[in-house]
C-alpha atoms as a PDB file:
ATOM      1  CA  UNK A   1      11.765 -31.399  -8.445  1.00  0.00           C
ATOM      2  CA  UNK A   2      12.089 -28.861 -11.121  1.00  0.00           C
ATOM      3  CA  UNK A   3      13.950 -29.432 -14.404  1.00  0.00           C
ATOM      4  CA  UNK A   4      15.697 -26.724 -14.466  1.00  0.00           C
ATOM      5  CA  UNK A   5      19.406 -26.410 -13.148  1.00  0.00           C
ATOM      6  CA  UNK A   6      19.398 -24.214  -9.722  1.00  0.00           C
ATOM      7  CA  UNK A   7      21.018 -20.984 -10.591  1.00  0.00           C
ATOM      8  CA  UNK A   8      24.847 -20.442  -8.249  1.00  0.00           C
ATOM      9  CA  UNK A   9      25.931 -17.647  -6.553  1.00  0.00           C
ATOM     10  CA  UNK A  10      29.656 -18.013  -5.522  1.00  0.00           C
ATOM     11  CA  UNK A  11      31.277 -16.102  -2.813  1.00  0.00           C
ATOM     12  CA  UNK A  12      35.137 -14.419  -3.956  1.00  0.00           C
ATOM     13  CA  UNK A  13      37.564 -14.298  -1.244  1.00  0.00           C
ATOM     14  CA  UNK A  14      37.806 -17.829   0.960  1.00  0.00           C
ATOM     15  CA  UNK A  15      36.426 -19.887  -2.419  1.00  0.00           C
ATOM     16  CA  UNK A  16      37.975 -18.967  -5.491  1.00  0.00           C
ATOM     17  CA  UNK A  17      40.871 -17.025  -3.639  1.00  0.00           C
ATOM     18  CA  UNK A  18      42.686 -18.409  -1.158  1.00  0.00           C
ATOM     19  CA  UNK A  19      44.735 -15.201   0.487  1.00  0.00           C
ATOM     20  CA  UNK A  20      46.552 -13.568  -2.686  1.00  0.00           C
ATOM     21  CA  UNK A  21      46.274 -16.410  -5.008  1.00  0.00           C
ATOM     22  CA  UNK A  22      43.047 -18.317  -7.238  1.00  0.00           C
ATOM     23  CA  UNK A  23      42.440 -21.545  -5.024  1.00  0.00           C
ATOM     24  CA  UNK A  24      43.997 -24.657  -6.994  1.00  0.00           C
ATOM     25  CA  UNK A  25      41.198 -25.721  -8.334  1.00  0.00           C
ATOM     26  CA  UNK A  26      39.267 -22.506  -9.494  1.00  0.00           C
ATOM     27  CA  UNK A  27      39.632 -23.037 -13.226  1.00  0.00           C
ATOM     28  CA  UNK A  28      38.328 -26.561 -13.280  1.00  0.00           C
ATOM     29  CA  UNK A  29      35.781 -25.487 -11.111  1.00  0.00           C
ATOM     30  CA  UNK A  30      34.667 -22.599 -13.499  1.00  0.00           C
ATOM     31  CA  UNK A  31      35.051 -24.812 -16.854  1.00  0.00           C
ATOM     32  CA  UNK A  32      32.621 -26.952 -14.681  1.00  0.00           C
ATOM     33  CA  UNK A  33      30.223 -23.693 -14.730  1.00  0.00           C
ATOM     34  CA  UNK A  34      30.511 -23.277 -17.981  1.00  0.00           C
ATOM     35  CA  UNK A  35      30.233 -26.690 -19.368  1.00  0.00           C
ATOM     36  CA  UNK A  36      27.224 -27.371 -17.018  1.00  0.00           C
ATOM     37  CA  UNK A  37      25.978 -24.013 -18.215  1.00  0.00           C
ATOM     38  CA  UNK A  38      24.957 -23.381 -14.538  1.00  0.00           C
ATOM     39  CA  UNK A  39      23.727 -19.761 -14.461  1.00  0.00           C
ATOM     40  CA  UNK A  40      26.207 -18.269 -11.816  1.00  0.00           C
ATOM     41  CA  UNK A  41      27.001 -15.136 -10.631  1.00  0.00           C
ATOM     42  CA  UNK A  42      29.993 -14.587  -8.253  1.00  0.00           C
ATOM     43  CA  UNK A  43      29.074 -12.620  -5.446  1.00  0.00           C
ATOM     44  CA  UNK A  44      31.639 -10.849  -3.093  1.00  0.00           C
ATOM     45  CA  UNK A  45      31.375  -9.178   0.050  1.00  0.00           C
ATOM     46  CA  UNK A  46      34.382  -6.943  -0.867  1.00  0.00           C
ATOM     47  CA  UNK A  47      34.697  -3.175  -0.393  1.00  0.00           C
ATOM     48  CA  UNK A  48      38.483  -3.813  -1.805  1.00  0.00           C
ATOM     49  CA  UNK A  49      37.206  -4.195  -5.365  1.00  0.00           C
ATOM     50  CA  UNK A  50      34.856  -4.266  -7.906  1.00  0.00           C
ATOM     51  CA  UNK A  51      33.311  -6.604 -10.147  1.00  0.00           C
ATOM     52  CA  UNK A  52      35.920  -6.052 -12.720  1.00  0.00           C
ATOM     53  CA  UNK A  53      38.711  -6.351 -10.826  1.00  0.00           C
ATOM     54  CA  UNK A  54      37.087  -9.940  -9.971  1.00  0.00           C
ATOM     55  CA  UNK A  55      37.050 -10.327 -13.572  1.00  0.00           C
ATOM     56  CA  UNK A  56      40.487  -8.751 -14.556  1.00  0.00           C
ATOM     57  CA  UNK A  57      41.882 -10.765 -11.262  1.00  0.00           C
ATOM     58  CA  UNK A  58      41.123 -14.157 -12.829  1.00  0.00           C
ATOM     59  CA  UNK A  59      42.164 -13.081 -16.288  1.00  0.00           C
ATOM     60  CA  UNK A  60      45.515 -12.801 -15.160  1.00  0.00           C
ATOM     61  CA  UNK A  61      45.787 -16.057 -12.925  1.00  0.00           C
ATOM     62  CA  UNK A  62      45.162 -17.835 -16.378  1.00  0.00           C
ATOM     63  CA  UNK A  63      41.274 -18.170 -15.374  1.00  0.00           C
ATOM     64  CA  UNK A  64      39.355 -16.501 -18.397  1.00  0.00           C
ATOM     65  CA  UNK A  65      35.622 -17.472 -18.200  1.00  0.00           C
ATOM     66  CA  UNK A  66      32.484 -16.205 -18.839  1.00  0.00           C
ATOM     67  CA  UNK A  67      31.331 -15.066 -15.552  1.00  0.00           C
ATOM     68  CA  UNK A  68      29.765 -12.173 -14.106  1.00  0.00           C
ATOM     69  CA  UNK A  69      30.721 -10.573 -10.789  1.00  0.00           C
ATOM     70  CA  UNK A  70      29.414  -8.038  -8.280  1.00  0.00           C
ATOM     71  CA  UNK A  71      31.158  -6.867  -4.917  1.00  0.00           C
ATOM     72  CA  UNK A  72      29.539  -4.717  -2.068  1.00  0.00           C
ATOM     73  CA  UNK A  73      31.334  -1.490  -3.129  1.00  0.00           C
ATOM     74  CA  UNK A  74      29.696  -2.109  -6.959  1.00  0.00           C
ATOM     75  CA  UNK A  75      26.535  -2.679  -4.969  1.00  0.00           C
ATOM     76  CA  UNK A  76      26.893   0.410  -2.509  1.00  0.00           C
ATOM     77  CA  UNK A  77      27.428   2.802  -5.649  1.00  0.00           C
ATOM     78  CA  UNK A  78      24.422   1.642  -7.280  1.00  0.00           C
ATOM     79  CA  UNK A  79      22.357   2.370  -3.859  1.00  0.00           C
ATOM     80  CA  UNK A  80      23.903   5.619  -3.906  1.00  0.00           C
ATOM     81  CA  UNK A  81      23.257   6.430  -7.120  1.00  0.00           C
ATOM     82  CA  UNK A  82      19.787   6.627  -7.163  1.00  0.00           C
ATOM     83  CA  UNK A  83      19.036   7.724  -3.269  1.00  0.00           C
ATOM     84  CA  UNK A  84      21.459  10.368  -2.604  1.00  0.00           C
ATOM     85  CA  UNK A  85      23.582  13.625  -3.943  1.00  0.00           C
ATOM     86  CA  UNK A  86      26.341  14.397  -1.605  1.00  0.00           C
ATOM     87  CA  UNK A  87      28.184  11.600   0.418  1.00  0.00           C
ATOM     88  CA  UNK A  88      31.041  11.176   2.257  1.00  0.00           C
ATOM     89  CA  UNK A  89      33.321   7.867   1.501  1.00  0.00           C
ATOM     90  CA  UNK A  90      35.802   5.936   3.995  1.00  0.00           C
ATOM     91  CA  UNK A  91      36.768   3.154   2.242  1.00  0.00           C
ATOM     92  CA  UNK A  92      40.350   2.273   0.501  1.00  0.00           C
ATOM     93  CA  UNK A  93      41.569   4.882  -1.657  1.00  0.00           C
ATOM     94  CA  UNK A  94      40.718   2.766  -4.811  1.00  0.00           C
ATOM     95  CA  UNK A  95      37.153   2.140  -4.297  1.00  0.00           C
ATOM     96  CA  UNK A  96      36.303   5.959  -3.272  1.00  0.00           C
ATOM     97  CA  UNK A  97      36.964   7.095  -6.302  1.00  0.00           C
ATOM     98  CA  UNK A  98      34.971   5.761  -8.105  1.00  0.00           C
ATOM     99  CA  UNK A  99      32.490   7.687  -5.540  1.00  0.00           C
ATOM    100  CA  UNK A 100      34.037  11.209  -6.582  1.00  0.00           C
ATOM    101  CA  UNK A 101      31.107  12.603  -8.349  1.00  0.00           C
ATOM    102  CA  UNK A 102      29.069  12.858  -5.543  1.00  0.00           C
ATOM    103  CA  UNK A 103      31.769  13.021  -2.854  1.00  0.00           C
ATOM    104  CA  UNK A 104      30.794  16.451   0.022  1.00  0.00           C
ATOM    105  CA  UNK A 105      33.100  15.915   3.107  1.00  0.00           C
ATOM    106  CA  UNK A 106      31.412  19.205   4.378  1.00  0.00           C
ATOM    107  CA  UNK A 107      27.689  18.422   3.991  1.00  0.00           C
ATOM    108  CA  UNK A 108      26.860  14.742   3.404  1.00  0.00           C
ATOM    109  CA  UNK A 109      23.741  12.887   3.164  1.00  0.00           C
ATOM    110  CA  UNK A 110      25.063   9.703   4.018  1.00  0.00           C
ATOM    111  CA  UNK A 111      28.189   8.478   5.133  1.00  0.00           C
ATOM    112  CA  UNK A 112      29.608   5.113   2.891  1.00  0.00           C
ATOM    113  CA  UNK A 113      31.605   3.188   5.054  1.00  0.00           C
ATOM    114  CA  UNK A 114      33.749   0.214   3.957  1.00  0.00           C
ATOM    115  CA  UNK A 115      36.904  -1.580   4.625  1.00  0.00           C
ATOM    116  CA  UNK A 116      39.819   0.835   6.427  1.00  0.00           C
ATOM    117  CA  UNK A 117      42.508  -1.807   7.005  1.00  0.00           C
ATOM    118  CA  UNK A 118      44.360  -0.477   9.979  1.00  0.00           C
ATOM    119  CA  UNK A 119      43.615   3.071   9.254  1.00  0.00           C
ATOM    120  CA  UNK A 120      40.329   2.498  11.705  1.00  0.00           C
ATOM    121  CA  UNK A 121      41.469   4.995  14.574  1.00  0.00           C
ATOM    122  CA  UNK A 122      40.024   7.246  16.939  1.00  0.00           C
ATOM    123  CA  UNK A 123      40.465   9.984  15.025  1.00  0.00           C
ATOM    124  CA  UNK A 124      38.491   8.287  12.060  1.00  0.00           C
ATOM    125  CA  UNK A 125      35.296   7.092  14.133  1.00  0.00           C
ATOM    126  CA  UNK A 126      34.696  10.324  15.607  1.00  0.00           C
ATOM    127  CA  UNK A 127      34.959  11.964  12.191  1.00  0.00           C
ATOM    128  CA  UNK A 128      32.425   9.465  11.211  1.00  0.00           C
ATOM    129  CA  UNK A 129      29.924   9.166  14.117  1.00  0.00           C
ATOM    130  CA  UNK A 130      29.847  13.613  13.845  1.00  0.00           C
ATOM    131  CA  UNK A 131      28.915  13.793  10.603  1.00  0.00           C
ATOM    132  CA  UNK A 132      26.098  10.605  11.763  1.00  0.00           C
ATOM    133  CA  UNK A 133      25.042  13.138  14.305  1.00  0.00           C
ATOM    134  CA  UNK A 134      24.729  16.033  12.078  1.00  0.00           C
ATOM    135  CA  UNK A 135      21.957  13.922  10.128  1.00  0.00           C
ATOM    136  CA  UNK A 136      23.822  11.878   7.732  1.00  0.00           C
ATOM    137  CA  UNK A 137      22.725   8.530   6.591  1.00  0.00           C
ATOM    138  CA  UNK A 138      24.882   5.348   7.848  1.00  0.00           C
ATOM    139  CA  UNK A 139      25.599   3.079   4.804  1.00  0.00           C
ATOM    140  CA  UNK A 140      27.617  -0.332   5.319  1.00  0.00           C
ATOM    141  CA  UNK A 141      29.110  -1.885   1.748  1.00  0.00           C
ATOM    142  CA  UNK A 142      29.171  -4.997   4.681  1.00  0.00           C
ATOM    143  CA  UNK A 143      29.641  -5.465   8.050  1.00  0.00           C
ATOM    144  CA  UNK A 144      31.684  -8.591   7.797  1.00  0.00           C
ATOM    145  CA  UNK A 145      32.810  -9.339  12.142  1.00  0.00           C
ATOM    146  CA  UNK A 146      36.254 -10.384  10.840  1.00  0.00           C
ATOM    147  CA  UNK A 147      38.564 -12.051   7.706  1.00  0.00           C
ATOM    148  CA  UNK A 148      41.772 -13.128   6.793  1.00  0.00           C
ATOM    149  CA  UNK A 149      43.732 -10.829   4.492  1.00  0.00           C
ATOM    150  CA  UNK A 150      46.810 -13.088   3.688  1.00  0.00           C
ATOM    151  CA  UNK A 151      44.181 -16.016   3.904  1.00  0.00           C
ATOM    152  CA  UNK A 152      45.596 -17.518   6.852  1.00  0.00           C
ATOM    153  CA  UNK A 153      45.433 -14.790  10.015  1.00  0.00           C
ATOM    154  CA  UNK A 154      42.522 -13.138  11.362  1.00  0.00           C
ATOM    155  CA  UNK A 155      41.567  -9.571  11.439  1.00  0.00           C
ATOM    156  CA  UNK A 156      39.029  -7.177  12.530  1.00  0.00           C
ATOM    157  CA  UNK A 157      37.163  -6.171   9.631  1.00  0.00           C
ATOM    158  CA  UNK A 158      34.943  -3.298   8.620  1.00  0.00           C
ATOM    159  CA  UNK A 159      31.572  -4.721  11.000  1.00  0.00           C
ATOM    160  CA  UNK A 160      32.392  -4.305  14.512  1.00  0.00           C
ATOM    161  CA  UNK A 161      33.652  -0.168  13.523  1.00  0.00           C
ATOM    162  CA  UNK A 162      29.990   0.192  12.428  1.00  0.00           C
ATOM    163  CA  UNK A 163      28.286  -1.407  15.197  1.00  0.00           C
ATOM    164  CA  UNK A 164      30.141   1.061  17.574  1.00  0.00           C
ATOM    165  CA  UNK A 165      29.225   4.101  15.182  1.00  0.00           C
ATOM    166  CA  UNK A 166      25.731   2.846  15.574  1.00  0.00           C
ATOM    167  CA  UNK A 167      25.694   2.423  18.833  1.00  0.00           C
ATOM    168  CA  UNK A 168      26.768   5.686  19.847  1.00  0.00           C
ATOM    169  CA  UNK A 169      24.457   7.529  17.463  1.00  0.00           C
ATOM    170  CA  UNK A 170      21.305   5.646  17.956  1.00  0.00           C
ATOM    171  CA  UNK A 171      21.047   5.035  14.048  1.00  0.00           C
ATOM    172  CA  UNK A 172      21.143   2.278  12.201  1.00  0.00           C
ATOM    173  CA  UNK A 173      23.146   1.711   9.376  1.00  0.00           C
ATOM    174  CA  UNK A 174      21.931   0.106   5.714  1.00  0.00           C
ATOM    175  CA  UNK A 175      22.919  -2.512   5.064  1.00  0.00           C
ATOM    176  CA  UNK A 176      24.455  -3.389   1.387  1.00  0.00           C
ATOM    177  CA  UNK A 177      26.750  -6.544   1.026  1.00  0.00           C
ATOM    178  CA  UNK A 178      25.961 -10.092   2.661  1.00  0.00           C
ATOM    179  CA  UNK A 179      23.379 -10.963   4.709  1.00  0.00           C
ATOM    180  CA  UNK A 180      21.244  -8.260   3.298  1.00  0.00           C
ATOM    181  CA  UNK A 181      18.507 -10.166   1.218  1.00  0.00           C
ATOM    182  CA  UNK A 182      18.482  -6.822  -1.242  1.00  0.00           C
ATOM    183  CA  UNK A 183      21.998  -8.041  -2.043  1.00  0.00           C
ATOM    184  CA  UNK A 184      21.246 -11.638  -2.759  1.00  0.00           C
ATOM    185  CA  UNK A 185      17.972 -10.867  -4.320  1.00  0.00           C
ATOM    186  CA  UNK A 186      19.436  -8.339  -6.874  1.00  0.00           C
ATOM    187  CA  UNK A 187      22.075 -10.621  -7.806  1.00  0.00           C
ATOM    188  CA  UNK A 188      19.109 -13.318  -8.752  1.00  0.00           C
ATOM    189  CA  UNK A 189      17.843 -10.607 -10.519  1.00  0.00           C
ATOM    190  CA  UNK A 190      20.510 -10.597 -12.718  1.00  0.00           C
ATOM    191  CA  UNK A 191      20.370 -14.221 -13.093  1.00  0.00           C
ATOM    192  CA  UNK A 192      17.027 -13.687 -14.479  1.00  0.00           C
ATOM    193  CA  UNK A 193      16.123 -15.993 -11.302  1.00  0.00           C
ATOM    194  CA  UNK A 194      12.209 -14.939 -10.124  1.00  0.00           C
ATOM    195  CA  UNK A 195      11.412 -15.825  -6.122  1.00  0.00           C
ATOM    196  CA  UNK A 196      10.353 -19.101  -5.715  1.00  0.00           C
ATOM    197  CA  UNK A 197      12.851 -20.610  -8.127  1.00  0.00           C
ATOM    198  CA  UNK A 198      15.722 -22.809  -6.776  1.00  0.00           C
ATOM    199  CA  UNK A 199      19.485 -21.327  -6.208  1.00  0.00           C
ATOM    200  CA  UNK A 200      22.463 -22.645  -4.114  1.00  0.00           C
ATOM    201  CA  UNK A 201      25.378 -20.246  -2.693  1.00  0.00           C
ATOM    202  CA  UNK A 202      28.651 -21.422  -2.434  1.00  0.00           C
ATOM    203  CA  UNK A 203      30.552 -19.874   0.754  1.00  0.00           C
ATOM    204  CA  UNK A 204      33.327 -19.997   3.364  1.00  0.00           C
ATOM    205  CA  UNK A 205      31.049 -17.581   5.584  1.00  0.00           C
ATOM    206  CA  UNK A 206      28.259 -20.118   7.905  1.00  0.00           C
ATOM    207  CA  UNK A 207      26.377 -16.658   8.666  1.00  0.00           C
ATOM    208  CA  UNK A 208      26.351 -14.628   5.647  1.00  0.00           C
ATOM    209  CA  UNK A 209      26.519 -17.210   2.954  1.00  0.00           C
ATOM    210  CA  UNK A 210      24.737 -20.006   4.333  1.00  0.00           C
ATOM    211  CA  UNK A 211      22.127 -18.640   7.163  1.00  0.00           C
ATOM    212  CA  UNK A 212      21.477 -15.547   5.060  1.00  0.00           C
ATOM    213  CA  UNK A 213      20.755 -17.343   1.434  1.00  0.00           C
ATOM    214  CA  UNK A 214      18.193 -20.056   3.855  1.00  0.00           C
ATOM    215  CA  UNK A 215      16.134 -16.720   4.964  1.00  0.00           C
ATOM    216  CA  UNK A 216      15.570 -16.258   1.422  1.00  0.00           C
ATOM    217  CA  UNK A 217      14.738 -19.737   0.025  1.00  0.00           C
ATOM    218  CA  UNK A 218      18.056 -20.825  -1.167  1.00  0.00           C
ATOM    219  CA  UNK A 219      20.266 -23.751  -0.134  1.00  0.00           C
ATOM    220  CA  UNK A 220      23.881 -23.496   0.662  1.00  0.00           C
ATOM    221  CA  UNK A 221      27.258 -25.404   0.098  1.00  0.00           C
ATOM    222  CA  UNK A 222      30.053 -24.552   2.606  1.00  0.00           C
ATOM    223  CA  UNK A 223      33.338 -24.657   2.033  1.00  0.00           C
ATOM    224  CA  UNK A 224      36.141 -24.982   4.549  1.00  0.00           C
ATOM    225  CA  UNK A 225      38.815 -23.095   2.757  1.00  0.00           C
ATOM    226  CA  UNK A 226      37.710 -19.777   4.152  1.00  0.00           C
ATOM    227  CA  UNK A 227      36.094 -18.499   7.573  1.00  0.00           C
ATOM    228  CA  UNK A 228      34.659 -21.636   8.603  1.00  0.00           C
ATOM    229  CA  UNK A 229      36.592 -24.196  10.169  1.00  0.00           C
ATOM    230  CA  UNK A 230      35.794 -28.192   9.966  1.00  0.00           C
ATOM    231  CA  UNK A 231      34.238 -29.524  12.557  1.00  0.00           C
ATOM    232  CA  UNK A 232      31.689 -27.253  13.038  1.00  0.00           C
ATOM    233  CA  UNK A 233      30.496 -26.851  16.782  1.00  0.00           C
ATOM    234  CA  UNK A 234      28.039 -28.975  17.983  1.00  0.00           C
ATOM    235  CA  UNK A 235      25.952 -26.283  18.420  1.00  0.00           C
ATOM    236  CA  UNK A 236      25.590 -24.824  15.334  1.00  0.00           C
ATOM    237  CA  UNK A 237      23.261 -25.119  12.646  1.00  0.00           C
ATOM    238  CA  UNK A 238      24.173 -27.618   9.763  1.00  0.00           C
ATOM    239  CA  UNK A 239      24.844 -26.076   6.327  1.00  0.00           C
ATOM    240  CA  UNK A 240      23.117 -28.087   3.520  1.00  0.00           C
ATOM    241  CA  UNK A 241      25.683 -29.236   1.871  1.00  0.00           C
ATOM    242  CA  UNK A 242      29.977 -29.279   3.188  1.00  0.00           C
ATOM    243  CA  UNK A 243      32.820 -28.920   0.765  1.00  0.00           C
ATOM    244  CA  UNK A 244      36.726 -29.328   1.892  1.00  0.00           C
ATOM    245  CA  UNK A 245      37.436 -27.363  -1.655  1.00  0.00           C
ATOM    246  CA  UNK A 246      35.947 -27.217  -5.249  1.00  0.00           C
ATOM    247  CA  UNK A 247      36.814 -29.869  -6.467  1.00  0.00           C
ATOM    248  CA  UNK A 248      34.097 -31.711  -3.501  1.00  0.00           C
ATOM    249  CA  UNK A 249      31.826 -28.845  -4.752  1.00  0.00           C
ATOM    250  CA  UNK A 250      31.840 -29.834  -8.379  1.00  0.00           C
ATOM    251  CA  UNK A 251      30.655 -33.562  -6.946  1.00  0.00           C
ATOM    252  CA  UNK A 252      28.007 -32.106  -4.967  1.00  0.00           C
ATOM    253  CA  UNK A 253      26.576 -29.626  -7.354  1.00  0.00           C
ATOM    254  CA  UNK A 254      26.382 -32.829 -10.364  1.00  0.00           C
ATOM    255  CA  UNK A 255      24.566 -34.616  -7.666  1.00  0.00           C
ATOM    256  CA  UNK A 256      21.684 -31.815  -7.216  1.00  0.00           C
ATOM    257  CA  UNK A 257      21.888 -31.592 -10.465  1.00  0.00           C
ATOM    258  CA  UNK A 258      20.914 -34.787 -11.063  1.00  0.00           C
ATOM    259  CA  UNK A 259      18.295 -35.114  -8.417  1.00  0.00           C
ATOM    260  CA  UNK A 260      16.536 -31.509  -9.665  1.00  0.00           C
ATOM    261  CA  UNK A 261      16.072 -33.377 -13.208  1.00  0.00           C
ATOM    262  CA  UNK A 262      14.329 -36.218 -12.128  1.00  0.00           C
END
């Protein structure tokens, strides 16, 4: 095995937050980063928030480490940026404005679509799936099938609205957040990680943490304080690793740690 220590991607919401609140053992999990000197990168499917509210969020729980962090809508800006002039934004108030520069409701090139909440109506779709029609781009910050906003009951989330959009334009959407290997790959990128070399992701999500990181090489620890429920179906694939919470993580991750520096 190599020597060097397999770089981390950690997933946000389900592993370090737990509903509205840093999951108990976040901080010693993150001095754990830091003392290890793991290269690690949290990595959030979120349309809710950016990077530095990630940052600013465990700042004020009392969990101040050296960590970067990248959401879908930081992701989905930075696609933007460089591919298109005009676009039209439904997302949470928030997070569209810091799409107001190249915001045109009249005449978009692409349509940025991210979480709603229960403003996802009628009224909304067909707004959406007419400006499709008229030629605009479909672009998904994720299209997460459902998640848990107080961390304990489940909700529709931002996925199966743009599925039906798609479906009834006959275009499909790109694709920014998780599974897309863009997404992972960039944020290896900024790991200074080149393909080939290893990496583990930390999830709650079977599908778009574990599956998608496999596709691309990497290995994958899931946790059950998310998504994903323990037991796991018979019938599903086994993740590589299984964590009930991060304190089992930090075990895991000295043991492949140990093995990769044999």
């Amino acid at each position: 095995m190599s020597e060097k220590i397999p770089a981390l991607l950690i997933d946000f919401d389900g592993v370090l937050k737990i509903g509205d609140e840093p999951a108990s053992d976040a901080g010693d999990f993150l001095k754990f980063i830091q003392e290890t000197k793991i290269p690690s990168i949290v990595l959030s499917n979120s349309s809710l928030k950016t990077g530095h509210d990630i940052i600013e969020f465990l700042k004020t729980s009392s969990i101040d480490y050296n960590i970067s962090a990248v959401t879908a809508a930081d992701a989905a800006y930075n696609y933007i940026e460089v591919k298109y002039k005009s676009v039209s934004v439904y997302c949470t108030d928030s997070i569209k404005k810091t799409f107001s520069r190249y915001i045109n409701d009249e005449n978009p090139e692409a349509v940025i679509i991210g979480d709603l909440g229960d403003r996802w109506d009628y009224a909304v779709m067909n707004e959406i799936f007419k400006k499709v029609l008229a030629g605009a781009d479909i672009i998904a910050m994720h299209k997460n099938k459902f998640w848990k906003p107080d961390g304990k009951n489940i909700s529709l989330d931002a996925g199966p609205f743009i599925s039906a959009i798609e479906y009834a334009s006959s275009k499909e959407a790109v694709l920014i957040g998780k599974p897309s290997k863009l997404y992972f790959k960039s944020a290896l990128d900024k790991l200074g990680i080149k393909p080939g070399e290893e990496f583990i992701m930390i999830g709650d999500d079977i599908e778009n943490d574990i599956y998608a990181v496999r596709e691309i090489g990497g290995k994958g620890i899931l946790i059950y304080t998310g998504k994903t429920k323990f037991p796991l179906n018979q019938n599903i694939k086994k993740p590589d690793y299984e964590a009930f919470n991060l304190t089992e993580a930090i075990s895991i991750l000295n043991k492949i740690m140990n093995i990769s520096q044999l």
